[in-house]
PDB file of N, CA and C in Angstrom:
ATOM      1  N   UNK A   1     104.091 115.290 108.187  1.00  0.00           N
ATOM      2  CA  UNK A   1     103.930 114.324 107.115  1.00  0.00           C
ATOM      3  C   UNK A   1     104.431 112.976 107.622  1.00  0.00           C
ATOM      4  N   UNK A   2     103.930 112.032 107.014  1.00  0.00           N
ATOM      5  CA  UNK A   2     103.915 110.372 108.064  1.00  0.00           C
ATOM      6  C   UNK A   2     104.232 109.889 106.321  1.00  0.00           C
ATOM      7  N   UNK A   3     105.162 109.136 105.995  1.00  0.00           N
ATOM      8  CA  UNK A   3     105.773 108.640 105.202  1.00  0.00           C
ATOM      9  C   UNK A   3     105.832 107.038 105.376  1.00  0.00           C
ATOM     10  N   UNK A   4     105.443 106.028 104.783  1.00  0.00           N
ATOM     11  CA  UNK A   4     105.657 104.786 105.185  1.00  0.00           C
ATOM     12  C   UNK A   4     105.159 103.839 104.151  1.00  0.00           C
ATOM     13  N   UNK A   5     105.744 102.275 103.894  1.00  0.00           N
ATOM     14  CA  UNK A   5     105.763 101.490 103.371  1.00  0.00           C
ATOM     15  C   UNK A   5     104.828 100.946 104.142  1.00  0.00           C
ATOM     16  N   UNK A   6     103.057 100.880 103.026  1.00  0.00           N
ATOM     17  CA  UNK A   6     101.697 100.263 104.332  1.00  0.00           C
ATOM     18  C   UNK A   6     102.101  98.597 104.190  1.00  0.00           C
ATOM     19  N   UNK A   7     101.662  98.435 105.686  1.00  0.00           N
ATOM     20  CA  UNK A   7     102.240  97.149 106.003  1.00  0.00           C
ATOM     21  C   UNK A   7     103.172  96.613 106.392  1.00  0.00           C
ATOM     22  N   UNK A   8     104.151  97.766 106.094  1.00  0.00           N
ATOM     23  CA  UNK A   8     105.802  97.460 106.663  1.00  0.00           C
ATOM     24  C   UNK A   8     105.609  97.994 108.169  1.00  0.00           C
ATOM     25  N   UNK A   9     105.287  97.946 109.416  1.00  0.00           N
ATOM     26  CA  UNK A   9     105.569  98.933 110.333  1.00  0.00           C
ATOM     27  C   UNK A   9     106.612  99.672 110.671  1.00  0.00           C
ATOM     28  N   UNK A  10     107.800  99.027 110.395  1.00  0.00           N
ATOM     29  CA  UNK A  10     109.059  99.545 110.829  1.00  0.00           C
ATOM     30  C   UNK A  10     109.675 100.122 109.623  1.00  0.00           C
ATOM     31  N   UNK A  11     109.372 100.629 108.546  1.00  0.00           N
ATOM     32  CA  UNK A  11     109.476 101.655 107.567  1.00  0.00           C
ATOM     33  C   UNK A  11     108.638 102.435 107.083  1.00  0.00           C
ATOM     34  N   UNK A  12     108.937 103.622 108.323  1.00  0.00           N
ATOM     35  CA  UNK A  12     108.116 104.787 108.426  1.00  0.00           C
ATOM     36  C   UNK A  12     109.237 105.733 109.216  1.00  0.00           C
ATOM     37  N   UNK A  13     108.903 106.932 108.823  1.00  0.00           N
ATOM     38  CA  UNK A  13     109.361 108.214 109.478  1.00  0.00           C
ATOM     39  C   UNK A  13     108.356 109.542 109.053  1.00  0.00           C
ATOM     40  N   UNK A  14     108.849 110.229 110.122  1.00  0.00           N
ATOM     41  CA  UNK A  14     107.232 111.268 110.345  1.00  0.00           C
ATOM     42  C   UNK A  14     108.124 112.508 110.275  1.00  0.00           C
ATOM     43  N   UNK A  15     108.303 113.115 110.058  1.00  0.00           N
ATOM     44  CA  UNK A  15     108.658 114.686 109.535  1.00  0.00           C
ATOM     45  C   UNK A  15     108.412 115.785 111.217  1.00  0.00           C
ATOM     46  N   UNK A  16     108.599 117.060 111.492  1.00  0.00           N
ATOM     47  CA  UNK A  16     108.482 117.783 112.058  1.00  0.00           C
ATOM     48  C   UNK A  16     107.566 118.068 111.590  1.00  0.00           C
ATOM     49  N   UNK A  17     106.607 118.767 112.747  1.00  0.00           N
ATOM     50  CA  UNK A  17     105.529 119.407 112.983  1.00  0.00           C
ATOM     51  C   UNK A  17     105.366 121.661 112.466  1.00  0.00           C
ATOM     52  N   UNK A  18     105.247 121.706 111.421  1.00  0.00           N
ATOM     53  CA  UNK A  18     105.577 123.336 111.203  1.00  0.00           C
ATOM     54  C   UNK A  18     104.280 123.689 112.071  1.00  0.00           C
ATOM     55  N   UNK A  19     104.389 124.978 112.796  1.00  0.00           N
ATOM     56  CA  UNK A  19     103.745 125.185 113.595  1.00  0.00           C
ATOM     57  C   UNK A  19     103.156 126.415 112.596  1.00  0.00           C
ATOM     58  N   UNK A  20     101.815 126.612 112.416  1.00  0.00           N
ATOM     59  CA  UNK A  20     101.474 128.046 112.930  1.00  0.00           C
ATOM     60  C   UNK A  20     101.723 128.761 111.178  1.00  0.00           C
ATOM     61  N   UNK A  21     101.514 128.110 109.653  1.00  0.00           N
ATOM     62  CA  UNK A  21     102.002 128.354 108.532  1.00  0.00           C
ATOM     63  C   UNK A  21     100.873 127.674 107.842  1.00  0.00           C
ATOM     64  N   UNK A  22     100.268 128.933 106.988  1.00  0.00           N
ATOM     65  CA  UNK A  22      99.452 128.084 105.868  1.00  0.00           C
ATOM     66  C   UNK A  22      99.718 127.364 104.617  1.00  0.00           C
ATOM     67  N   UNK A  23     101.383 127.695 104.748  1.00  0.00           N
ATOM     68  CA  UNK A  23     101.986 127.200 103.412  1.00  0.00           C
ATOM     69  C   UNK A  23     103.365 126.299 103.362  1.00  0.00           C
ATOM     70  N   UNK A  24     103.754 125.541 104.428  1.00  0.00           N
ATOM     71  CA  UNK A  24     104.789 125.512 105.548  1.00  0.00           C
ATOM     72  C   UNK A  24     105.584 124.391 104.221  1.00  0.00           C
ATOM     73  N   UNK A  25     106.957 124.437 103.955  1.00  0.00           N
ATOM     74  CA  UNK A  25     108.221 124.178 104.009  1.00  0.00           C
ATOM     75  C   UNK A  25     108.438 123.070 104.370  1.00  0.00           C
ATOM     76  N   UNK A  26     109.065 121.926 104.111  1.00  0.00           N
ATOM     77  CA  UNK A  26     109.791 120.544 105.005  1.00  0.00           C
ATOM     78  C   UNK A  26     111.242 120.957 104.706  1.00  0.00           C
ATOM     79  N   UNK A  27     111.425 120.929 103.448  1.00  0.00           N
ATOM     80  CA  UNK A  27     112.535 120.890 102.421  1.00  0.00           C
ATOM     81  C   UNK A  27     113.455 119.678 103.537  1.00  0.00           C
ATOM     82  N   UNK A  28     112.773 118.212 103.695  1.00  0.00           N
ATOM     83  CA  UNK A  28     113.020 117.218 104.358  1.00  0.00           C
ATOM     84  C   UNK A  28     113.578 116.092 103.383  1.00  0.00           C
ATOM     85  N   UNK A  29     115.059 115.464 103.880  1.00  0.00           N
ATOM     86  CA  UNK A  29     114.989 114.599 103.604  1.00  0.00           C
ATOM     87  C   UNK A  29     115.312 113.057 104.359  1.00  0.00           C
ATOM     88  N   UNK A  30     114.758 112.010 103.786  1.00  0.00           N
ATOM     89  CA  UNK A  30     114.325 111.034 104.862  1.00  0.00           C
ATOM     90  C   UNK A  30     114.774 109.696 103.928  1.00  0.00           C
ATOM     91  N   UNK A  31     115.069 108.779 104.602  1.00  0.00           N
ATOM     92  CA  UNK A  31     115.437 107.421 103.651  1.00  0.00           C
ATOM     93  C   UNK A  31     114.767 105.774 105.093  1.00  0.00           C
ATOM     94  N   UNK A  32     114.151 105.281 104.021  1.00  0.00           N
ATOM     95  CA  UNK A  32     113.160 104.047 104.365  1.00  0.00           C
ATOM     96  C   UNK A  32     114.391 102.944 103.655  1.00  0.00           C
ATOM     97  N   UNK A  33     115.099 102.177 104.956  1.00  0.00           N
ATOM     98  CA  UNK A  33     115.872 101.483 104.676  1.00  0.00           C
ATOM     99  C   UNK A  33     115.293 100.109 104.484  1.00  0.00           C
ATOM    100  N   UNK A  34     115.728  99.437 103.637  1.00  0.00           N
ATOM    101  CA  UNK A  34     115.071  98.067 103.112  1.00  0.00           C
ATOM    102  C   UNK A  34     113.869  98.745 101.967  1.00  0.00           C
ATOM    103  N   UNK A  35     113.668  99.717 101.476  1.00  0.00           N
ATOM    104  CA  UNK A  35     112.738 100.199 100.338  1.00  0.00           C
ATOM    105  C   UNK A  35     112.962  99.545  98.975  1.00  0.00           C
ATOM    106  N   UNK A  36     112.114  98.873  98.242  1.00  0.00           N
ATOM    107  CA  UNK A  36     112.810  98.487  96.930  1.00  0.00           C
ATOM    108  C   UNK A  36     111.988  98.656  96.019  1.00  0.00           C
ATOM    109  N   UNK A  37     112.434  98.276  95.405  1.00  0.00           N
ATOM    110  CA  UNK A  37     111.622  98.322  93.473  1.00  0.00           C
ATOM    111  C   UNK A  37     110.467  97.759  93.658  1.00  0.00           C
ATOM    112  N   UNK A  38     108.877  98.321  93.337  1.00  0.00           N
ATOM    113  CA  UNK A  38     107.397  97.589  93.674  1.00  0.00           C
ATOM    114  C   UNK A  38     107.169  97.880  95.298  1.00  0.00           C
ATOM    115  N   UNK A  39     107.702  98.465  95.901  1.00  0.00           N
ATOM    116  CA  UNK A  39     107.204  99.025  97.294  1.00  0.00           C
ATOM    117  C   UNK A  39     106.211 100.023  96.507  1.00  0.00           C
ATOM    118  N   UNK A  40     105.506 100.944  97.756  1.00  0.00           N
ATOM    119  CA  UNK A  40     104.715 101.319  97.478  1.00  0.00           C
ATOM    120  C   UNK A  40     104.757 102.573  99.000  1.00  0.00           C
ATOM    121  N   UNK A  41     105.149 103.781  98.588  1.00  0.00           N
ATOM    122  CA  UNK A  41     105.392 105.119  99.669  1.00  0.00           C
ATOM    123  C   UNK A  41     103.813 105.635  99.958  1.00  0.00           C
ATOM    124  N   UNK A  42     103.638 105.642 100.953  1.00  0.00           N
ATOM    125  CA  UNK A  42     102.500 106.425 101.352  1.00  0.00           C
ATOM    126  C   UNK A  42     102.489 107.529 102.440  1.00  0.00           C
ATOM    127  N   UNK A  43     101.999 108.721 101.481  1.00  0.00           N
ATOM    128  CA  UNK A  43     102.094 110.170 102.410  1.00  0.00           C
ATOM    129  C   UNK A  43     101.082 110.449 103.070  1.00  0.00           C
ATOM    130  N   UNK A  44     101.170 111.154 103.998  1.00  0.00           N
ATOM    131  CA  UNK A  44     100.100 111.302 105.001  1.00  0.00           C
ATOM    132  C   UNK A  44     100.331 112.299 105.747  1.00  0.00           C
ATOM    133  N   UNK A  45      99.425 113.656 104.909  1.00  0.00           N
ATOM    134  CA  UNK A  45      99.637 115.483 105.652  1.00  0.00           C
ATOM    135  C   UNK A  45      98.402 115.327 106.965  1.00  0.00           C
ATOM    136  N   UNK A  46      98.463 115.600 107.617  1.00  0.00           N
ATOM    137  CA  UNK A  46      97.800 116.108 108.572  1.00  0.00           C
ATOM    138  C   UNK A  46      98.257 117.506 109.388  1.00  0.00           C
ATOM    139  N   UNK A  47      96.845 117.872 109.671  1.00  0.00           N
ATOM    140  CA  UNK A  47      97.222 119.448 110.494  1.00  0.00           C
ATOM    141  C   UNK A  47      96.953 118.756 112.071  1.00  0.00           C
ATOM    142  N   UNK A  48      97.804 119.229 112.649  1.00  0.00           N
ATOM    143  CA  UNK A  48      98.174 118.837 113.732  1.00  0.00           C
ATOM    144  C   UNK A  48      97.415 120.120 114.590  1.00  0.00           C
ATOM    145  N   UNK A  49      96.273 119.422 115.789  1.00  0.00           N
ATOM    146  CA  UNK A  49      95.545 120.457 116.397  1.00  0.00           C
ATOM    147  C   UNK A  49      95.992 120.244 118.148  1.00  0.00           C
ATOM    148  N   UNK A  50      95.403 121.035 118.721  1.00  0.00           N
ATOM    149  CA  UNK A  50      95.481 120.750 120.042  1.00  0.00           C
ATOM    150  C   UNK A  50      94.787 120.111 121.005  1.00  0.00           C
ATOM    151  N   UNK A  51      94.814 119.354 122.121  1.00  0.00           N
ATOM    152  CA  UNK A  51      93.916 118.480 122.542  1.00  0.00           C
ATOM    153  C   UNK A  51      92.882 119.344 123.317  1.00  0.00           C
ATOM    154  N   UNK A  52      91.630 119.261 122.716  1.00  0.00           N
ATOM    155  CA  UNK A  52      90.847 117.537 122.917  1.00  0.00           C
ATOM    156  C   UNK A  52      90.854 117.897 121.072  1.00  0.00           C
ATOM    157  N   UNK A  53      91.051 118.322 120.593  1.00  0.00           N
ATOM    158  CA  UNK A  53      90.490 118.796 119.617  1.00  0.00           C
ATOM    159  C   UNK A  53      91.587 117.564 118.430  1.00  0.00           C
ATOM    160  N   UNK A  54      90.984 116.436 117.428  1.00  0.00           N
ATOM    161  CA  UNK A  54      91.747 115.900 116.869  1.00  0.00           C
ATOM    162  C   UNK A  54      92.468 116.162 116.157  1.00  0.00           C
ATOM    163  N   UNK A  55      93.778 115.609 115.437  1.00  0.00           N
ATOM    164  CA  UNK A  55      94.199 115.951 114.040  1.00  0.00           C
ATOM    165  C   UNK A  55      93.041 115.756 113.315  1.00  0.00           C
ATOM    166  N   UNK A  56      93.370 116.419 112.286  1.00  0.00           N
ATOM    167  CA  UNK A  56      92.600 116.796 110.629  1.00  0.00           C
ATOM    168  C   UNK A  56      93.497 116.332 109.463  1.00  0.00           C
ATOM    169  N   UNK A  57      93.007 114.988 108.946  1.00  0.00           N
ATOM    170  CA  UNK A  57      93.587 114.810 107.531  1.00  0.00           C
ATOM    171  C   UNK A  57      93.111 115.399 106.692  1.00  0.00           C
ATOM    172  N   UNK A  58      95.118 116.410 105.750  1.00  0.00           N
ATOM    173  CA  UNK A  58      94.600 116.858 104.931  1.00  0.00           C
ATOM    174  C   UNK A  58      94.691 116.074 103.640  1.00  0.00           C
ATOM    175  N   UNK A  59      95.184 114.989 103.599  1.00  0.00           N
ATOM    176  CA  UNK A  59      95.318 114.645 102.372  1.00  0.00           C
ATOM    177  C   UNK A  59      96.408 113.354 102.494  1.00  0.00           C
ATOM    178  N   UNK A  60      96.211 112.277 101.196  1.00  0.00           N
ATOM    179  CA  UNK A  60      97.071 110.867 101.412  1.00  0.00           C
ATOM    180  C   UNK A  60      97.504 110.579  99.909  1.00  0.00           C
ATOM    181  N   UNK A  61      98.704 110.090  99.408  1.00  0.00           N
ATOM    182  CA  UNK A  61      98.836 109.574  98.106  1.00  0.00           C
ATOM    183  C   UNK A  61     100.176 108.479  98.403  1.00  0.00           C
ATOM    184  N   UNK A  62      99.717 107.689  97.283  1.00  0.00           N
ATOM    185  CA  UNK A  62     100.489 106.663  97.453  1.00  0.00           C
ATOM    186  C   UNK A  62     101.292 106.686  95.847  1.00  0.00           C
ATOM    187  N   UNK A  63     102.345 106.695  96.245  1.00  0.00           N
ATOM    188  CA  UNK A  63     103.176 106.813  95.077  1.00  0.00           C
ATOM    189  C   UNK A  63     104.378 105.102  94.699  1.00  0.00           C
ATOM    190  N   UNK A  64     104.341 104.520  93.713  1.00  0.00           N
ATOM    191  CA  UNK A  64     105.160 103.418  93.289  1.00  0.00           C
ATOM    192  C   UNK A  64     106.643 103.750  93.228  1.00  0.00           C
ATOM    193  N   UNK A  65     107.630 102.833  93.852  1.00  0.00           N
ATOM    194  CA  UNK A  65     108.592 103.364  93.171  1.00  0.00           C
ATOM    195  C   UNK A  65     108.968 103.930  91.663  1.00  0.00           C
ATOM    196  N   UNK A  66     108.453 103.329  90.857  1.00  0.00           N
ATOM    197  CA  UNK A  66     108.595 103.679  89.508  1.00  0.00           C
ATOM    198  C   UNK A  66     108.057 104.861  89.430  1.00  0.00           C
ATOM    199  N   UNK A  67     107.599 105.394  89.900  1.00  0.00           N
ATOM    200  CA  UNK A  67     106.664 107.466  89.941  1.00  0.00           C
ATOM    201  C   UNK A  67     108.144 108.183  90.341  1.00  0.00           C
ATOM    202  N   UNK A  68     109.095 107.566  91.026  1.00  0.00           N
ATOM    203  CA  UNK A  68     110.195 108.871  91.486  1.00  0.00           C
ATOM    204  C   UNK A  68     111.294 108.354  91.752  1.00  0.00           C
ATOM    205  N   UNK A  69     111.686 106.946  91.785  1.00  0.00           N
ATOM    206  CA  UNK A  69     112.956 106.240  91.614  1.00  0.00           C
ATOM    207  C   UNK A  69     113.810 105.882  90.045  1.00  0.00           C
TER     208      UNK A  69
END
């Protein structure tokens, strides 16, 4: 999972890779320093494949602070 403030480059952090799980666990937690009130978090699952073969997005949402702060 790729976590980040779009547009910010330098507030982002990317999660571990679960290997090998159709239902896989983070139970992660992560903090985007300089984040504030009207930012805007954007998630980003991808299944992570092997080369040549690309990642696969599974899915993106963008959540407001006001959704979970």
């Amino acid at each position: 999972v790729i976590v980040e403030v779009p547009g910010q480059e330098i507030m982002k952090f990317q999660t571990q890779v679960i290997s090998n799980e159709l239902n896989p666990i983070w139970n992660y937690t992560g903090e985007i320093a300089g984040f504030m009130d009207g930012d805007i978090l954007q998630f980003t699952v991808m299944d992570k494949d092997t080369w040549p073969k690309p990642d696969d997005l599974l899915g993106k949402v963008s959540l407001m602070a006001a959704d979970f702060y």
